[in-house]
N, C-alpha and C. Protein backbone atom coordinates (compact mmCIF):
# COMPACT_ATOMS: atom_id res chain seq x y z
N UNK A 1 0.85 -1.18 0.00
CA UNK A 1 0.00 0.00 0.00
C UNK A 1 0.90 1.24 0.00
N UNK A 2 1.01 1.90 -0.68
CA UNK A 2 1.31 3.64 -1.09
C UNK A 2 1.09 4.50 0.15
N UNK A 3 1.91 5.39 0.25
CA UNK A 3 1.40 6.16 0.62
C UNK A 3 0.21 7.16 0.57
N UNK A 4 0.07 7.32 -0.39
CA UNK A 4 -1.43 7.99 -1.25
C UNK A 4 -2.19 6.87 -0.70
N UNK A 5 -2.37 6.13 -0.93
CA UNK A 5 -3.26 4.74 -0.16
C UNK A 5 -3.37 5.37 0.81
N UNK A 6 -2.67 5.24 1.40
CA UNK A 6 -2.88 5.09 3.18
C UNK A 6 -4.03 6.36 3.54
N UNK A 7 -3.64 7.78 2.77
CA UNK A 7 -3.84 9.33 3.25
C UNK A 7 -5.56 8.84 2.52
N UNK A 8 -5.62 8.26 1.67
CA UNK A 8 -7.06 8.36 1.12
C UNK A 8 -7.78 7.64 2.15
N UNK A 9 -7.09 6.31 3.00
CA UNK A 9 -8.16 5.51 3.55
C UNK A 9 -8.22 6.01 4.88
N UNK A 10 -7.34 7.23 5.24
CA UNK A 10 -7.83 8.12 6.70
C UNK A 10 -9.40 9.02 6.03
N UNK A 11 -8.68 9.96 5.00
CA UNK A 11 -9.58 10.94 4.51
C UNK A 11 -11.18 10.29 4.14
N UNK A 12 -10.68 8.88 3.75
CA UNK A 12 -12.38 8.07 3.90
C UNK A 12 -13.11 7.86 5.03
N UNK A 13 -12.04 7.62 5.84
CA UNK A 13 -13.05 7.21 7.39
C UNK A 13 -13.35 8.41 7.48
N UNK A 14 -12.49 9.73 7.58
CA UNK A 14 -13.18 11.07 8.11
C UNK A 14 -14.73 11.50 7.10
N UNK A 15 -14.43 11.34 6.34
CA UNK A 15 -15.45 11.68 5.31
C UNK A 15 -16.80 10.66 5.76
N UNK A 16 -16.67 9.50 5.78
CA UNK A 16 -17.66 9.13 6.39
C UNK A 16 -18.20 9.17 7.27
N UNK A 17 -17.30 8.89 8.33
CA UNK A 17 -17.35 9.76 9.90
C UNK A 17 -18.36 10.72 9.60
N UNK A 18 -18.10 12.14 8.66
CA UNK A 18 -18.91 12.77 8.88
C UNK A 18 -19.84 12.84 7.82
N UNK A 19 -20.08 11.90 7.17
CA UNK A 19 -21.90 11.81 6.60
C UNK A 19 -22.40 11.26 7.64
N UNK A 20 -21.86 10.01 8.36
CA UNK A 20 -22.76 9.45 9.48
C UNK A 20 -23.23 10.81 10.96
N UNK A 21 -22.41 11.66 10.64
CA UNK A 21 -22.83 12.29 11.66
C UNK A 21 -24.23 13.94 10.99
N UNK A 22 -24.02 13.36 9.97
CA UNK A 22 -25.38 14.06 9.09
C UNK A 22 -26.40 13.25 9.42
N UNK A 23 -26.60 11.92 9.20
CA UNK A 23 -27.80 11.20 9.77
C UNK A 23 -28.13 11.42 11.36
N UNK A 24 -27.17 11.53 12.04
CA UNK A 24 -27.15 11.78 13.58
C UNK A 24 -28.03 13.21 13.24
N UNK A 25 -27.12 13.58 12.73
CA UNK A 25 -28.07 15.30 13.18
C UNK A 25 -29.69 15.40 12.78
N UNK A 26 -30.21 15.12 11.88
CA UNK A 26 -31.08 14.66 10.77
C UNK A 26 -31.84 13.87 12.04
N UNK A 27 -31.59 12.64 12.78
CA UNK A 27 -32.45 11.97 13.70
C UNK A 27 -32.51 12.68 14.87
N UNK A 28 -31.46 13.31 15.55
CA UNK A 28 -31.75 13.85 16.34
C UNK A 28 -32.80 15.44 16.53
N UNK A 29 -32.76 15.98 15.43
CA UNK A 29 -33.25 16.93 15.25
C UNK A 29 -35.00 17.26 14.88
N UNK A 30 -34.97 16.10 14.03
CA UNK A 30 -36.28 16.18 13.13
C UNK A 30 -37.15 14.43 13.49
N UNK A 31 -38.37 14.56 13.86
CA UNK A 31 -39.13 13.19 14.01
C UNK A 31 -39.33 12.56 12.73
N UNK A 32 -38.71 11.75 12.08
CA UNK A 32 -38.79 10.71 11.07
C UNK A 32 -39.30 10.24 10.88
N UNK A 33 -40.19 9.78 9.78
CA UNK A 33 -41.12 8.77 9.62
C UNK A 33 -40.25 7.52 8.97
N UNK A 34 -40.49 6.36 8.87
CA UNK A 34 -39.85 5.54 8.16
C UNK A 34 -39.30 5.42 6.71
N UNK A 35 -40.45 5.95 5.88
CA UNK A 35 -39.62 6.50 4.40
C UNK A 35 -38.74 7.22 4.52
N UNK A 36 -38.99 8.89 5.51
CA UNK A 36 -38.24 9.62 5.50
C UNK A 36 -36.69 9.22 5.88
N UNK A 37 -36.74 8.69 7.01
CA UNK A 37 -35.57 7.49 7.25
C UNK A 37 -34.60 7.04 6.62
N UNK A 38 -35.40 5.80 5.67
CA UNK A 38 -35.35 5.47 4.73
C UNK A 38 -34.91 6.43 3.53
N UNK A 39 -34.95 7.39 3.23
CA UNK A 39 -34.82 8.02 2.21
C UNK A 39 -33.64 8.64 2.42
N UNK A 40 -33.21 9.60 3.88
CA UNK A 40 -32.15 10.01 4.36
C UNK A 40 -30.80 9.08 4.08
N UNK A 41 -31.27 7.83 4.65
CA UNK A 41 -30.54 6.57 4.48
C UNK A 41 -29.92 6.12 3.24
N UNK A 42 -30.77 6.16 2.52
CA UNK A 42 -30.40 6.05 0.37
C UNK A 42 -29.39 6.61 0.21
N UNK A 43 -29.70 7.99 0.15
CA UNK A 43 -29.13 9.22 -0.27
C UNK A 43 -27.65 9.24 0.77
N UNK A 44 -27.49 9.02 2.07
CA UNK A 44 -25.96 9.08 2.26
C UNK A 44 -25.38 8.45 1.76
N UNK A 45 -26.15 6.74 1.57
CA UNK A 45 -25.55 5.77 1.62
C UNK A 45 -24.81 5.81 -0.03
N UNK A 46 -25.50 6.31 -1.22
CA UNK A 46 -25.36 6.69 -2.30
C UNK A 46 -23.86 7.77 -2.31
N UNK A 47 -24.32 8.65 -1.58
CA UNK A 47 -22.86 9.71 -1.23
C UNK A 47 -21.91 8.90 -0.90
N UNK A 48 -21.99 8.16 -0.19
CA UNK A 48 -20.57 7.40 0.22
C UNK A 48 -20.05 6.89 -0.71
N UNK A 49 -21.08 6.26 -1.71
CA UNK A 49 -20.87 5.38 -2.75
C UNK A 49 -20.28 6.01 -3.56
N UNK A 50 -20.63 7.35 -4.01
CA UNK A 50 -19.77 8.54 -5.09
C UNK A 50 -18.25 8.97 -4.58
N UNK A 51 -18.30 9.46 -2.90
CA UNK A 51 -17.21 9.68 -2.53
C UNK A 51 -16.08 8.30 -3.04
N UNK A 52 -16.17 7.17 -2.87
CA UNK A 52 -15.26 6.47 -2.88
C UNK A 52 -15.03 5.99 -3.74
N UNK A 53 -16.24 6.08 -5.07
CA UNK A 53 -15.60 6.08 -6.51
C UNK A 53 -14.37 7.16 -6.88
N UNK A 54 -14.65 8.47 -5.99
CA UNK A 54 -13.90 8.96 -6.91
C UNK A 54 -12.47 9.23 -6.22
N UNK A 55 -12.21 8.80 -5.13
CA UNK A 55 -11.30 8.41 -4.66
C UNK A 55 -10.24 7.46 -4.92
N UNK A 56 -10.92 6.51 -5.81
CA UNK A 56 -10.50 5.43 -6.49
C UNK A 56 -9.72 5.85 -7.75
N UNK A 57 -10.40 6.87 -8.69
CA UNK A 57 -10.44 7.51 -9.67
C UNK A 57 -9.72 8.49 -9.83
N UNK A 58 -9.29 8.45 -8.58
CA UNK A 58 -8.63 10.39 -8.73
C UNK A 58 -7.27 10.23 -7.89
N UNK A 59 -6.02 11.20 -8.14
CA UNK A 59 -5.38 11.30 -7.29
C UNK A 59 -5.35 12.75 -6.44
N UNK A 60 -4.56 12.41 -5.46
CA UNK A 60 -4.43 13.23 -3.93
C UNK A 60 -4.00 14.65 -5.23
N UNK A 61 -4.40 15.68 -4.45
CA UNK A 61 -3.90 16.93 -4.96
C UNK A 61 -2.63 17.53 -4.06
């Protein structure tokens, strides 16, 4: 593993770290219904999914 490796798979946990703490805020804040939930849920889970394509795809600047 690279160094560039390594710096991307901190900058991933942080990055996720803080989408998960978008759902935190999002539940703690607002009463949810289950779609809504559900829908919140998609949509990070989708973000994560983009973030780490393009992490894959791209190099460190």
């Amino acid at each position: 593993m690279t160094v560039q490796d390594k710096i991307k798979e901190q900058l991933l946990k942080e990055v996720f770290s803080n989408i998960d703490n978008i759902y935190d805020f999002m539940d703690t804040r607002f009463t949810l219904d289950k779609p809504c939930d559900d829908a919140i849920v998609k949509k990070l889970n989708e973000l994560k999914d983009v973030v780490y394509k393009i992490s894959g795809l791209c190099e460190l600047s």
